[in-house]
PDB file of N, CA and C in Angstrom:
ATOM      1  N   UNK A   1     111.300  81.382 113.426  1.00  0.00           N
ATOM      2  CA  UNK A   1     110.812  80.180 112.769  1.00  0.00           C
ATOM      3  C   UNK A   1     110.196  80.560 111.426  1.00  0.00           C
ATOM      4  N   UNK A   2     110.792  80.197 110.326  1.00  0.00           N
ATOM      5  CA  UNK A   2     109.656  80.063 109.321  1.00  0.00           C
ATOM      6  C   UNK A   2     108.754  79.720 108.437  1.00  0.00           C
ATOM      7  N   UNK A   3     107.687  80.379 108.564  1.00  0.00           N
ATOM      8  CA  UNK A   3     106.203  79.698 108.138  1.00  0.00           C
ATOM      9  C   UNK A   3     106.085  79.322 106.755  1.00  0.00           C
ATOM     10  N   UNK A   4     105.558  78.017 106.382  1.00  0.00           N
ATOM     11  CA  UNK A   4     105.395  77.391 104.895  1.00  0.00           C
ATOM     12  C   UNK A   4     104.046  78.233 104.824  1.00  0.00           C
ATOM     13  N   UNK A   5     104.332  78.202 103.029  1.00  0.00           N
ATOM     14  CA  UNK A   5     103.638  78.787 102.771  1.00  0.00           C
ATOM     15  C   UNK A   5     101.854  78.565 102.916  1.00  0.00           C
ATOM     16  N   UNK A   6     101.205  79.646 103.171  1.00  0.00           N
ATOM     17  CA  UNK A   6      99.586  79.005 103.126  1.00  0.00           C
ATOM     18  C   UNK A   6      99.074  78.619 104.902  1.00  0.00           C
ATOM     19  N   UNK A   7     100.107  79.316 105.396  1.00  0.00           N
ATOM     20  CA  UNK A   7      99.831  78.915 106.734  1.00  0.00           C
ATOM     21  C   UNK A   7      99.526  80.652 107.710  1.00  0.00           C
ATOM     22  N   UNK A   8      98.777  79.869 108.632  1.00  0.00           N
ATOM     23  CA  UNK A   8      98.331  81.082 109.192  1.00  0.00           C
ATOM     24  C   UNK A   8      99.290  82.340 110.064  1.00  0.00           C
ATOM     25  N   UNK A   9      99.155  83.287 110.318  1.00  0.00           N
ATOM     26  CA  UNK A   9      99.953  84.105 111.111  1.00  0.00           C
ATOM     27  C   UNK A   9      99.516  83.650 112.509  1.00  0.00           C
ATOM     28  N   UNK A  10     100.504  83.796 113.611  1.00  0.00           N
ATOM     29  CA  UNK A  10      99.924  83.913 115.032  1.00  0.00           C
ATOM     30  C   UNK A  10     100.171  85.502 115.643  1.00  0.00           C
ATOM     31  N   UNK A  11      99.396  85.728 116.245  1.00  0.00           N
ATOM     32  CA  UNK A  11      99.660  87.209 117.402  1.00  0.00           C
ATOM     33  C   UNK A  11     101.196  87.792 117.544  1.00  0.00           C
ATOM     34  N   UNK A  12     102.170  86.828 117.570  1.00  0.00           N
ATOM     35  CA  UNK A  12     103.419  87.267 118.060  1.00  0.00           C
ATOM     36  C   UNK A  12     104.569  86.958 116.700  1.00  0.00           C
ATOM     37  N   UNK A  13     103.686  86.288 115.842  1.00  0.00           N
ATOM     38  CA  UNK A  13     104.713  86.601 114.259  1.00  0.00           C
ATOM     39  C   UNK A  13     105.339  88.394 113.585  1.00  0.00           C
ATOM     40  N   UNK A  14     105.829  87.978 113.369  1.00  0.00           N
ATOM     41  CA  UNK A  14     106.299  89.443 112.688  1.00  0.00           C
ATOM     42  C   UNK A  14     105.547  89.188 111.576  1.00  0.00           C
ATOM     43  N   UNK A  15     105.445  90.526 110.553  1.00  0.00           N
ATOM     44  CA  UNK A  15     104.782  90.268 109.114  1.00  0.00           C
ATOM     45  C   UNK A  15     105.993  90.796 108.262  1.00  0.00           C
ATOM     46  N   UNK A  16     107.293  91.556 108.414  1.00  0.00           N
ATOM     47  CA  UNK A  16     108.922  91.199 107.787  1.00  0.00           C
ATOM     48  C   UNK A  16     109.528  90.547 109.275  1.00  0.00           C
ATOM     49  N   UNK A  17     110.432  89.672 107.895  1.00  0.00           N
ATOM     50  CA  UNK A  17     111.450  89.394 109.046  1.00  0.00           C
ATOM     51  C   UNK A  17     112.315  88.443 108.200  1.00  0.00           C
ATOM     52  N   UNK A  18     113.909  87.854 108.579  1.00  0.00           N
ATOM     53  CA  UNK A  18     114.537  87.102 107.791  1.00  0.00           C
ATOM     54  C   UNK A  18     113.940  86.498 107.370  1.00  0.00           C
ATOM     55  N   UNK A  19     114.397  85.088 106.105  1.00  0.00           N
ATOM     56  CA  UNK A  19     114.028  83.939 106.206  1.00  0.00           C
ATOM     57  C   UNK A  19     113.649  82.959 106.806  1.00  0.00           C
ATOM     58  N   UNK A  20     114.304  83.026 108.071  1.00  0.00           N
ATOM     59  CA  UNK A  20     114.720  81.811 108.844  1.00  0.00           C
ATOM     60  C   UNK A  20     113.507  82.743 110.596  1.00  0.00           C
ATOM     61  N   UNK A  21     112.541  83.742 110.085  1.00  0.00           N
ATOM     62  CA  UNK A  21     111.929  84.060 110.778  1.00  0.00           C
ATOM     63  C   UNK A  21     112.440  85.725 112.027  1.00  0.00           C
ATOM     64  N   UNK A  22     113.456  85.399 111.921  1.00  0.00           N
ATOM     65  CA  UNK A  22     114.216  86.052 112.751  1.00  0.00           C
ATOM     66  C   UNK A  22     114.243  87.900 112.520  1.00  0.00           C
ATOM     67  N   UNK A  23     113.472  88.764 113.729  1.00  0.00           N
ATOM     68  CA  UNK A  23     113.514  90.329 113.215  1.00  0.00           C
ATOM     69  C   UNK A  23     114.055  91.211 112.342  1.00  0.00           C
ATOM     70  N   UNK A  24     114.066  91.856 111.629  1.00  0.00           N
ATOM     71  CA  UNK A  24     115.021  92.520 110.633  1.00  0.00           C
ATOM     72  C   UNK A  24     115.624  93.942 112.107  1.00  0.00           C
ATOM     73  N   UNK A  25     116.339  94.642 110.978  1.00  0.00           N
ATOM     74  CA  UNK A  25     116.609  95.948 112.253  1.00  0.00           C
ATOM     75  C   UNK A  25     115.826  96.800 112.166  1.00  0.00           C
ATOM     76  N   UNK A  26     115.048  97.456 112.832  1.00  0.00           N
ATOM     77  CA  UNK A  26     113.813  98.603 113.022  1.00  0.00           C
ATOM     78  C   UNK A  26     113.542  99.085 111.614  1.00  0.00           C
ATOM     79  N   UNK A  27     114.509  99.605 111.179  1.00  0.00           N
ATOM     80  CA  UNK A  27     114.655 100.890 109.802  1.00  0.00           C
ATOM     81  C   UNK A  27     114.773 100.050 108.514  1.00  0.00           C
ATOM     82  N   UNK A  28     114.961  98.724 108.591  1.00  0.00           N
ATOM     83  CA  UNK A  28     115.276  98.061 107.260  1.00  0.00           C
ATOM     84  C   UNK A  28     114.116  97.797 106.428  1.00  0.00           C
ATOM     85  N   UNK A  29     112.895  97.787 106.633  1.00  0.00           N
ATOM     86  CA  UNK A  29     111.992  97.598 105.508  1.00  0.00           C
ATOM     87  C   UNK A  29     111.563  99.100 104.738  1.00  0.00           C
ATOM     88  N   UNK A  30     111.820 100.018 105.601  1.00  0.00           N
ATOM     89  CA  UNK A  30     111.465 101.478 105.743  1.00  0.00           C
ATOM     90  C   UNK A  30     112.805 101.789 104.048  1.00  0.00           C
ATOM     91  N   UNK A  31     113.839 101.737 104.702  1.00  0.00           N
ATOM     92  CA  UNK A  31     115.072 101.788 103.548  1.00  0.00           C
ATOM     93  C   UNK A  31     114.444 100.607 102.480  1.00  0.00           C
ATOM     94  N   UNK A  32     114.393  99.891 102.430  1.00  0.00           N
ATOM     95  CA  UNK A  32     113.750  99.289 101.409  1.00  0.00           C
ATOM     96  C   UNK A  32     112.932  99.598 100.586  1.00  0.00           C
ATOM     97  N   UNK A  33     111.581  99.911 100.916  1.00  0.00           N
ATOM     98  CA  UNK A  33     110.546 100.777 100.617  1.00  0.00           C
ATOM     99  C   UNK A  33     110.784 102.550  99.827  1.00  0.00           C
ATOM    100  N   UNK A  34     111.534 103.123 100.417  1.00  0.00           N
ATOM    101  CA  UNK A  34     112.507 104.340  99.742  1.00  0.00           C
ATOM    102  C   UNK A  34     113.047 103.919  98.796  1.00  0.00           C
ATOM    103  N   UNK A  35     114.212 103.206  98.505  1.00  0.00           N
ATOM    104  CA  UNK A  35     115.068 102.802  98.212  1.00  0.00           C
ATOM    105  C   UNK A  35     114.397 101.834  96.663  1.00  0.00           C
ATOM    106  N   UNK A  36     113.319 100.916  96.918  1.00  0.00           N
ATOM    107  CA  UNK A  36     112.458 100.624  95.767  1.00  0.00           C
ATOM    108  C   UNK A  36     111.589 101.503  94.722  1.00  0.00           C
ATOM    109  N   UNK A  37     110.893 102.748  95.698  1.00  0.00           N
ATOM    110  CA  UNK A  37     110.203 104.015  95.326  1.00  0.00           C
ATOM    111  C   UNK A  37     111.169 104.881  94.200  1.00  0.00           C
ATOM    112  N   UNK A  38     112.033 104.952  94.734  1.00  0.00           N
ATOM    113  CA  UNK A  38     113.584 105.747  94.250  1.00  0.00           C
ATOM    114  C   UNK A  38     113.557 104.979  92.773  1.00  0.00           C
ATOM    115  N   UNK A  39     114.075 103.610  92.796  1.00  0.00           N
ATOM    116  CA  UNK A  39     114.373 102.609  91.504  1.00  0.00           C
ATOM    117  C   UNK A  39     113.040 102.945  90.907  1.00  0.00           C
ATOM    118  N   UNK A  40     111.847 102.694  91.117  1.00  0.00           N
ATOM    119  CA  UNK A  40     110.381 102.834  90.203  1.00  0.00           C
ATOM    120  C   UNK A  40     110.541 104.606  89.709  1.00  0.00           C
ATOM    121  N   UNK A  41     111.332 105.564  90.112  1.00  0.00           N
ATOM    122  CA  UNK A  41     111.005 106.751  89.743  1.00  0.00           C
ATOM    123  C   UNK A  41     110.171 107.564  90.580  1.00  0.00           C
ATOM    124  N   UNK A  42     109.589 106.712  91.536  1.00  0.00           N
ATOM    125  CA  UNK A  42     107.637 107.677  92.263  1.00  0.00           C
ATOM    126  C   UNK A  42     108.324 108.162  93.187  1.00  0.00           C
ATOM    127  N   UNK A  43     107.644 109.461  93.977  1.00  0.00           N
ATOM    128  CA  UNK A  43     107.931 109.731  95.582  1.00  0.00           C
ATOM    129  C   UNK A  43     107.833 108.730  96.065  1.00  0.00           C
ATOM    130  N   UNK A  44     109.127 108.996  96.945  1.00  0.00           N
ATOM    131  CA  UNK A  44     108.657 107.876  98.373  1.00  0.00           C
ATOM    132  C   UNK A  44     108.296 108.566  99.403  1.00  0.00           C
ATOM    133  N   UNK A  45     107.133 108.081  99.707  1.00  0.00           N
ATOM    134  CA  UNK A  45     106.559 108.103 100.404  1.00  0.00           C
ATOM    135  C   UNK A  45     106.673 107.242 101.932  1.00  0.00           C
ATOM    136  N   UNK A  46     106.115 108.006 102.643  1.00  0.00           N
ATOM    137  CA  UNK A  46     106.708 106.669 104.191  1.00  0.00           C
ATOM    138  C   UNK A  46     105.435 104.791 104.159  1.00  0.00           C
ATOM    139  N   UNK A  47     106.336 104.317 104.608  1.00  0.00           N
ATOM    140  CA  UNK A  47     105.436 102.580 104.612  1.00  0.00           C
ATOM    141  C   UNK A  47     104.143 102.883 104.916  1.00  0.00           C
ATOM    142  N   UNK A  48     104.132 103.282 105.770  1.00  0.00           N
ATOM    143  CA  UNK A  48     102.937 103.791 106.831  1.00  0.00           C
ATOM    144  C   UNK A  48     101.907 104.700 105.860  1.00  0.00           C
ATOM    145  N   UNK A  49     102.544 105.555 104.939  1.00  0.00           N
ATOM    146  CA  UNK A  49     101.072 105.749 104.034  1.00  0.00           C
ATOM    147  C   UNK A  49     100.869 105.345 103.252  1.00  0.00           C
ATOM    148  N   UNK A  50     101.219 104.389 102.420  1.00  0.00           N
ATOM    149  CA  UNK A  50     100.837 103.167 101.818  1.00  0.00           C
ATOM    150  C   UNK A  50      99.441 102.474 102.811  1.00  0.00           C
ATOM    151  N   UNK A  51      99.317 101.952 103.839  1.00  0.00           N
ATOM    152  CA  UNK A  51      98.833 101.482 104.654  1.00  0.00           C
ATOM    153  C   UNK A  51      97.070 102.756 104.601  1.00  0.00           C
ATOM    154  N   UNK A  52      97.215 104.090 104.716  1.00  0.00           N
ATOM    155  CA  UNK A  52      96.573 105.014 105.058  1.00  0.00           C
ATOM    156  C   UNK A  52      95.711 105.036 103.100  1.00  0.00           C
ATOM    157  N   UNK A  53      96.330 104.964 101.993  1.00  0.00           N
ATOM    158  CA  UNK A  53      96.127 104.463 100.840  1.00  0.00           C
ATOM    159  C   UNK A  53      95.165 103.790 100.616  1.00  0.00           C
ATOM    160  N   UNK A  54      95.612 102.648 101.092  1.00  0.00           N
ATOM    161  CA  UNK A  54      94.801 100.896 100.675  1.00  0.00           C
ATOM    162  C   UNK A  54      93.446 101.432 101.214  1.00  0.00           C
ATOM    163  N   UNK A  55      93.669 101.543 102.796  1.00  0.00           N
ATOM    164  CA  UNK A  55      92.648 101.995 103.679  1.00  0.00           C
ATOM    165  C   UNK A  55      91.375 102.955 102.526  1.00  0.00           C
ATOM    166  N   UNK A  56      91.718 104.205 102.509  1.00  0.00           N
ATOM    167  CA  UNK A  56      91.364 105.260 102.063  1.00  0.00           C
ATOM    168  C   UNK A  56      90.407 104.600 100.410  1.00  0.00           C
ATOM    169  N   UNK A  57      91.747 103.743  99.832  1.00  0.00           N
ATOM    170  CA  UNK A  57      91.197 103.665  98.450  1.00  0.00           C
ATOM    171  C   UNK A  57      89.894 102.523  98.691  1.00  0.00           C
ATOM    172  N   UNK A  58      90.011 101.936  99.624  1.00  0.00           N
ATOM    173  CA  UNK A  58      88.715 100.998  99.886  1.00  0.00           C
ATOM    174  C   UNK A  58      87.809 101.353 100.273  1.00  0.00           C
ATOM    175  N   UNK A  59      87.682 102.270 100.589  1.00  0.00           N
ATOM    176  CA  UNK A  59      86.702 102.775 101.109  1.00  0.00           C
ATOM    177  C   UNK A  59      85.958 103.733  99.998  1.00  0.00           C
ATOM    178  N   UNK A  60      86.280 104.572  99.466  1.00  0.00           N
ATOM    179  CA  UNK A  60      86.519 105.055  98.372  1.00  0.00           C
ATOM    180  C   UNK A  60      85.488 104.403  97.435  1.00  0.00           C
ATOM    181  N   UNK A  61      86.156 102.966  97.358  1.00  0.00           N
ATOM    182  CA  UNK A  61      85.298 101.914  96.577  1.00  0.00           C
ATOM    183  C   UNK A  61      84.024 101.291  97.029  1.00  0.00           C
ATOM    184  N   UNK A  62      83.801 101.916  97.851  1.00  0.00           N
ATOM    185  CA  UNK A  62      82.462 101.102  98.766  1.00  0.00           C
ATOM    186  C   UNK A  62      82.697  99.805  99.675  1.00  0.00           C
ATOM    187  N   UNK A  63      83.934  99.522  99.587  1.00  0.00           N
ATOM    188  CA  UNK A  63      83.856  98.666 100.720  1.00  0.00           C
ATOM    189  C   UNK A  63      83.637  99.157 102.095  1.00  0.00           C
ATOM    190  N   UNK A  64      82.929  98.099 102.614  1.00  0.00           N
ATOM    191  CA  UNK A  64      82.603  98.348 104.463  1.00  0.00           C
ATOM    192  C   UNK A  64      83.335  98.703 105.033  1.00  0.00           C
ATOM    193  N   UNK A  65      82.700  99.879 105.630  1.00  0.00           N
ATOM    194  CA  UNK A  65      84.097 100.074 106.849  1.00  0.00           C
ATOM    195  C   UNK A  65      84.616  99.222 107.893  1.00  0.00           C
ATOM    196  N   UNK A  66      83.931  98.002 108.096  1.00  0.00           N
ATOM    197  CA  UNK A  66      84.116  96.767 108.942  1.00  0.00           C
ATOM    198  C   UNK A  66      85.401  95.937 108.434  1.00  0.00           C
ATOM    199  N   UNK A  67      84.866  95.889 107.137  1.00  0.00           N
ATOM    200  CA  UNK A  67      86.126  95.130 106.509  1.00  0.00           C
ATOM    201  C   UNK A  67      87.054  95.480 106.528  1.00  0.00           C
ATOM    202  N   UNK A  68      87.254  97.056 106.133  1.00  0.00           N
ATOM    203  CA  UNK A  68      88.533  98.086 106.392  1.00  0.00           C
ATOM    204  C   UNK A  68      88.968  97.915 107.755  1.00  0.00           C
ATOM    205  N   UNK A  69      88.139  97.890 108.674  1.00  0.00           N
ATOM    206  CA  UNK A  69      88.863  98.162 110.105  1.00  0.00           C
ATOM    207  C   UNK A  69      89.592  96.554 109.899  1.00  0.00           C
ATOM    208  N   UNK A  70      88.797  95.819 110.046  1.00  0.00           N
ATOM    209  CA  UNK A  70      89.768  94.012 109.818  1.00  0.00           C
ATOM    210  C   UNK A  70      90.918  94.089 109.330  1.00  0.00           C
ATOM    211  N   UNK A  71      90.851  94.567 108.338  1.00  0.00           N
ATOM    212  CA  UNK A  71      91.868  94.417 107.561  1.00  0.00           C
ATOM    213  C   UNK A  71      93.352  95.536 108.199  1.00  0.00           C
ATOM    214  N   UNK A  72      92.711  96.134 108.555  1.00  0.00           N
ATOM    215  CA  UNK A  72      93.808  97.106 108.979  1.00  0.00           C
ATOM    216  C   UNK A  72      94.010  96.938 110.886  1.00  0.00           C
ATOM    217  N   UNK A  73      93.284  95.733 110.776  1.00  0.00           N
ATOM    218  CA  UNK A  73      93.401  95.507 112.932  1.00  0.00           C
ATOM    219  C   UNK A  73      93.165  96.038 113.640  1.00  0.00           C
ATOM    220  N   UNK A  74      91.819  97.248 113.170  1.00  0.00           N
ATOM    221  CA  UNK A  74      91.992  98.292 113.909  1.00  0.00           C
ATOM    222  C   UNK A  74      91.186  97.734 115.241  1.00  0.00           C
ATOM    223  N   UNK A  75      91.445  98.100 116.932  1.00  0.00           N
ATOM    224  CA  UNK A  75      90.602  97.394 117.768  1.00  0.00           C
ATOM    225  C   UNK A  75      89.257  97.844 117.918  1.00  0.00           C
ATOM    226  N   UNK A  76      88.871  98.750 117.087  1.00  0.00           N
ATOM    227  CA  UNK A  76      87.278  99.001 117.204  1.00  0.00           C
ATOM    228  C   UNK A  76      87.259  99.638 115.472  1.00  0.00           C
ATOM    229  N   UNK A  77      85.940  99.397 115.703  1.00  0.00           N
ATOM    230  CA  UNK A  77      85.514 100.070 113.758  1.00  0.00           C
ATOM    231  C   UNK A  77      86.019 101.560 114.312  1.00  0.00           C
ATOM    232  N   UNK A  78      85.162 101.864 115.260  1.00  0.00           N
ATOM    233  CA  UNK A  78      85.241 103.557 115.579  1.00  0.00           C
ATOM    234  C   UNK A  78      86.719 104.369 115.626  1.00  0.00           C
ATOM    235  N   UNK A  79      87.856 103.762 115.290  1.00  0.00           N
ATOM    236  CA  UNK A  79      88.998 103.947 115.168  1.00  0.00           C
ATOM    237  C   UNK A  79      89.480 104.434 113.540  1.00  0.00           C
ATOM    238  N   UNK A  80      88.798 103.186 112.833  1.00  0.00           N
ATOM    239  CA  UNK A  80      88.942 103.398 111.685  1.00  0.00           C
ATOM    240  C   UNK A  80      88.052 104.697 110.689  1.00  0.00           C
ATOM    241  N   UNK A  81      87.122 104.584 111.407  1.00  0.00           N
ATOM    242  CA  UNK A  81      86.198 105.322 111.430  1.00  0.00           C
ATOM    243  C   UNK A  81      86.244 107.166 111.458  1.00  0.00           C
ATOM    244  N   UNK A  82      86.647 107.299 112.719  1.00  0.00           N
ATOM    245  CA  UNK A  82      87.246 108.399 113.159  1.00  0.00           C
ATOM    246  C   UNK A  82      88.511 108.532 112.425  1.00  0.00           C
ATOM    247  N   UNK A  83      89.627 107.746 112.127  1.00  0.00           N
ATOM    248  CA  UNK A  83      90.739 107.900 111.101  1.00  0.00           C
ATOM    249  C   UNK A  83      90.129 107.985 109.998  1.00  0.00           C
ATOM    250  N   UNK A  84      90.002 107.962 109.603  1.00  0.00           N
ATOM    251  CA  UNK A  84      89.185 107.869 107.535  1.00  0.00           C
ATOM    252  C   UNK A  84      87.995 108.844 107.384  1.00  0.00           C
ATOM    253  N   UNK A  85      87.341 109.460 108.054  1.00  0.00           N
ATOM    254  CA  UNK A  85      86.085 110.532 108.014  1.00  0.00           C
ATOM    255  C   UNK A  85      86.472 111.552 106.768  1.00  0.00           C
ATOM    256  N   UNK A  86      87.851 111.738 106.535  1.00  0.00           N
ATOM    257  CA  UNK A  86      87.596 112.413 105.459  1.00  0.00           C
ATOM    258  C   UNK A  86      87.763 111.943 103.557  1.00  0.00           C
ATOM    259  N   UNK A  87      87.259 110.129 104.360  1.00  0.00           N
ATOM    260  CA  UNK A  87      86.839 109.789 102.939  1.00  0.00           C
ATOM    261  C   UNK A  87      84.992 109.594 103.018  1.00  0.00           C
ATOM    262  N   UNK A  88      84.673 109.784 104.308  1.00  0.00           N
ATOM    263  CA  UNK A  88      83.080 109.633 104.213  1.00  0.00           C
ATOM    264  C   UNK A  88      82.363 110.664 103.638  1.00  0.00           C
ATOM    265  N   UNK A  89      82.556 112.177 103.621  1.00  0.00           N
ATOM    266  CA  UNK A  89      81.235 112.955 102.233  1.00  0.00           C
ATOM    267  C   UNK A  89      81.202 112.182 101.025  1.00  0.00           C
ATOM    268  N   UNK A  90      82.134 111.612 100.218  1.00  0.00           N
ATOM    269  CA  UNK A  90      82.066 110.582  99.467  1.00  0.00           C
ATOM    270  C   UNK A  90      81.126 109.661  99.381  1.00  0.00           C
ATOM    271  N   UNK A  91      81.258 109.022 100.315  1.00  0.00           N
ATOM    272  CA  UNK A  91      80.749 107.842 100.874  1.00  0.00           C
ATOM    273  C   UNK A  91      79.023 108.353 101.077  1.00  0.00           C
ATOM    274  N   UNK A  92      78.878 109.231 101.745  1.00  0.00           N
ATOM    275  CA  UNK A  92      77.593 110.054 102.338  1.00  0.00           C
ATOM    276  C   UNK A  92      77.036 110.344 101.201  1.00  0.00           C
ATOM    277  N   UNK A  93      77.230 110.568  99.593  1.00  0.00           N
ATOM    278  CA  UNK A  93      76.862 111.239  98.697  1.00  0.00           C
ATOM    279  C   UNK A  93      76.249 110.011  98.294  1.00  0.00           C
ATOM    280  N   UNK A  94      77.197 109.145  97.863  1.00  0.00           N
ATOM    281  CA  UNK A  94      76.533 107.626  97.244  1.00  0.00           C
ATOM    282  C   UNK A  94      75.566 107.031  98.165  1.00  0.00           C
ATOM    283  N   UNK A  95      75.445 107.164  99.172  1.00  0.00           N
ATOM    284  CA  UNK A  95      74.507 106.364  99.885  1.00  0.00           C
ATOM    285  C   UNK A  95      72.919 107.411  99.989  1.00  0.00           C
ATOM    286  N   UNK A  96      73.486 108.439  99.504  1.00  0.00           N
ATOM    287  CA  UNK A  96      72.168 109.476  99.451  1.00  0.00           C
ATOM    288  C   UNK A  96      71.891 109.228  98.076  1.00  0.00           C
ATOM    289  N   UNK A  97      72.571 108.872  97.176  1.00  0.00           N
ATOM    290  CA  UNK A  97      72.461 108.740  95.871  1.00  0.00           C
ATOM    291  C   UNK A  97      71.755 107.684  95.512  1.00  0.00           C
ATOM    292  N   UNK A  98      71.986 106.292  96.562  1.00  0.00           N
ATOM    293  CA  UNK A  98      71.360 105.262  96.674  1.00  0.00           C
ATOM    294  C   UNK A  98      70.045 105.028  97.396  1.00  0.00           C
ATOM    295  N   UNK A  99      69.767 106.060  98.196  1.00  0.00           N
ATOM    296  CA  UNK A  99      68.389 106.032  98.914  1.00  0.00           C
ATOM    297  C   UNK A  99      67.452 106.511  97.838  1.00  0.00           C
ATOM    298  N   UNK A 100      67.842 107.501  96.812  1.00  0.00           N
ATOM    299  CA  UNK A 100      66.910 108.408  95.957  1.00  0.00           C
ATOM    300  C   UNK A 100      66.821 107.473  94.767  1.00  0.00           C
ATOM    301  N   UNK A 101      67.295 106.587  94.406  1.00  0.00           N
ATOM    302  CA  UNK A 101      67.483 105.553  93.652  1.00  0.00           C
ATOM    303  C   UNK A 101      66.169 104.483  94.471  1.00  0.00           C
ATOM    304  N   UNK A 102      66.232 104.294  95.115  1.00  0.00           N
ATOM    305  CA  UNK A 102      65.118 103.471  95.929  1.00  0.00           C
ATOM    306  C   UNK A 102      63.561 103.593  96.150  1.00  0.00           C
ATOM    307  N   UNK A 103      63.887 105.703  96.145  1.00  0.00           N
ATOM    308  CA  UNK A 103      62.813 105.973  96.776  1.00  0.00           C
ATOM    309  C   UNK A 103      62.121 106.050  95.508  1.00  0.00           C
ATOM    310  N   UNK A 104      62.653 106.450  93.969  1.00  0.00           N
ATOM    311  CA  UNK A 104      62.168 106.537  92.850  1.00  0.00           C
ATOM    312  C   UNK A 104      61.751 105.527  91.986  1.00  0.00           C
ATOM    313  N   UNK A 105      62.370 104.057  92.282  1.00  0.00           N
ATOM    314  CA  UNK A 105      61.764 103.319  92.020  1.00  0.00           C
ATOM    315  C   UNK A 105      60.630 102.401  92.538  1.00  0.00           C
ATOM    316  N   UNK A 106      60.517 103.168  93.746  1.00  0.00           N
ATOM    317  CA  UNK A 106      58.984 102.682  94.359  1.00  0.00           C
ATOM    318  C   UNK A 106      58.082 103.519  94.189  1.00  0.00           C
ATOM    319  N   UNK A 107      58.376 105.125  93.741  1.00  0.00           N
ATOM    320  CA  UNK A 107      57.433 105.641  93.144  1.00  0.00           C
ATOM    321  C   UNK A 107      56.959 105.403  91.745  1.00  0.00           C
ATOM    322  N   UNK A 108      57.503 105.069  90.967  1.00  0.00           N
ATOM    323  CA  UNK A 108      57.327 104.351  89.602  1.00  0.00           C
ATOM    324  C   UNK A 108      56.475 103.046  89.794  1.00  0.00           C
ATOM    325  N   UNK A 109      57.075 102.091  90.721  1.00  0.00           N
ATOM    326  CA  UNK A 109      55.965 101.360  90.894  1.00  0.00           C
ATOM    327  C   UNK A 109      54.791 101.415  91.751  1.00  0.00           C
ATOM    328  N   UNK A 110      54.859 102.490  92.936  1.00  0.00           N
ATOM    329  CA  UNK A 110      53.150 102.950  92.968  1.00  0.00           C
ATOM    330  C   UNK A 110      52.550 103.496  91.707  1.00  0.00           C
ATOM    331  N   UNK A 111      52.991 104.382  91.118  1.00  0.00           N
ATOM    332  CA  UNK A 111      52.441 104.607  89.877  1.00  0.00           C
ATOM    333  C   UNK A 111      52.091 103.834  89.097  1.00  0.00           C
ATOM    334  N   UNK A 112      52.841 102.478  88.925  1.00  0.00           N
ATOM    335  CA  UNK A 112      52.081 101.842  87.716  1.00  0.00           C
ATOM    336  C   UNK A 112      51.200 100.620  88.515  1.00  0.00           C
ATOM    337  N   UNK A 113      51.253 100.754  89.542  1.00  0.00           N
ATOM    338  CA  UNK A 113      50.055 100.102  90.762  1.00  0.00           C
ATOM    339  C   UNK A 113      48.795 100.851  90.524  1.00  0.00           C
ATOM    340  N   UNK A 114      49.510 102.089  90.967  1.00  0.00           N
ATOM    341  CA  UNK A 114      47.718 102.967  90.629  1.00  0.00           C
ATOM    342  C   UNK A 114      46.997 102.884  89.173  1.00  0.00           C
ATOM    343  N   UNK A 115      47.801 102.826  88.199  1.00  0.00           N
ATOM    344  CA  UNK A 115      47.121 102.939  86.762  1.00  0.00           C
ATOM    345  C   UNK A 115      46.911 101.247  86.513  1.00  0.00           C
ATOM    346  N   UNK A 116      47.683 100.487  87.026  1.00  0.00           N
ATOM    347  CA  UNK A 116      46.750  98.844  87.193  1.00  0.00           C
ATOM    348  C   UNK A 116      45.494  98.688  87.938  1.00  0.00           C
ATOM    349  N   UNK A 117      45.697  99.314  89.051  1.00  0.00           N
ATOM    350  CA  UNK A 117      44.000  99.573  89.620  1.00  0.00           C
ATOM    351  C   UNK A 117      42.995 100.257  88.885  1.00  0.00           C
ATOM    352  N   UNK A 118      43.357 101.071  88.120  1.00  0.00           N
ATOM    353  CA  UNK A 118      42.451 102.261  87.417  1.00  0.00           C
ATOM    354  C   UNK A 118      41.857 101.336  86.220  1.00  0.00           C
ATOM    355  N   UNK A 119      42.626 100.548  85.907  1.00  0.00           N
ATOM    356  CA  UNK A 119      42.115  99.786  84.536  1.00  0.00           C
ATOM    357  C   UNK A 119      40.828  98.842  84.934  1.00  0.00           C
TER     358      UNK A 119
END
């Protein structure tokens, strides 16, 4: 069956498939994907790390790992989580980067607390 546009997916939709809704054959988006990579000039690379990419580069960017797991269906964060760990020292640096950022601007303003009291 296929879906107009702007309409939701259900559980048992495919995300390729003909026009008219109907499965493609196992290997055909895969040849596609090569086969487009090839025409652009880039490695091709397999579908599937494209997917490992998006993932990776979002995270990368500071998005939540919650959102990442959503987005990628994973059935628990801890999936995504455990898959992607070796974009978290990254991740671990900025958020240490961001605590010392916090902790320094509350020392600046005890400091200029204490020299407002002193006056």
């Amino acid at each position: 069956m296929k879906l107009e546009p702007g309409s939701m997916l259900q559980d048992d939709d495919l995300i390729f498939s003909h026009w008219d809704g109907s499965p493609l054959l196992p290997d055909s988006v895969s040849h596609a994907w090569i086969k487009l990579a090839r025409k652009l000039g880039i490695k091709a690379l397999r579908l599937h790390s494209a997917r490992h990419t998006h993932a990776s580069l979002m995270l990368m960017q500071g998005v939540h790992p919650k959102i990442v797991q959503e987005r990628l269906e994973h059935s628990s964060i801890q999936i995504t989580l455990d898959t992607y760990s070796h974009v978290a020292p990254g991740l671990q640096e900025a958020a240490a980067r961001g605590f010392d950022n916090i902790l320094s601007a509350e020392s600046k303003l005890d400091k200029e607390l204490k020299e407002l009291v002193k006056s």
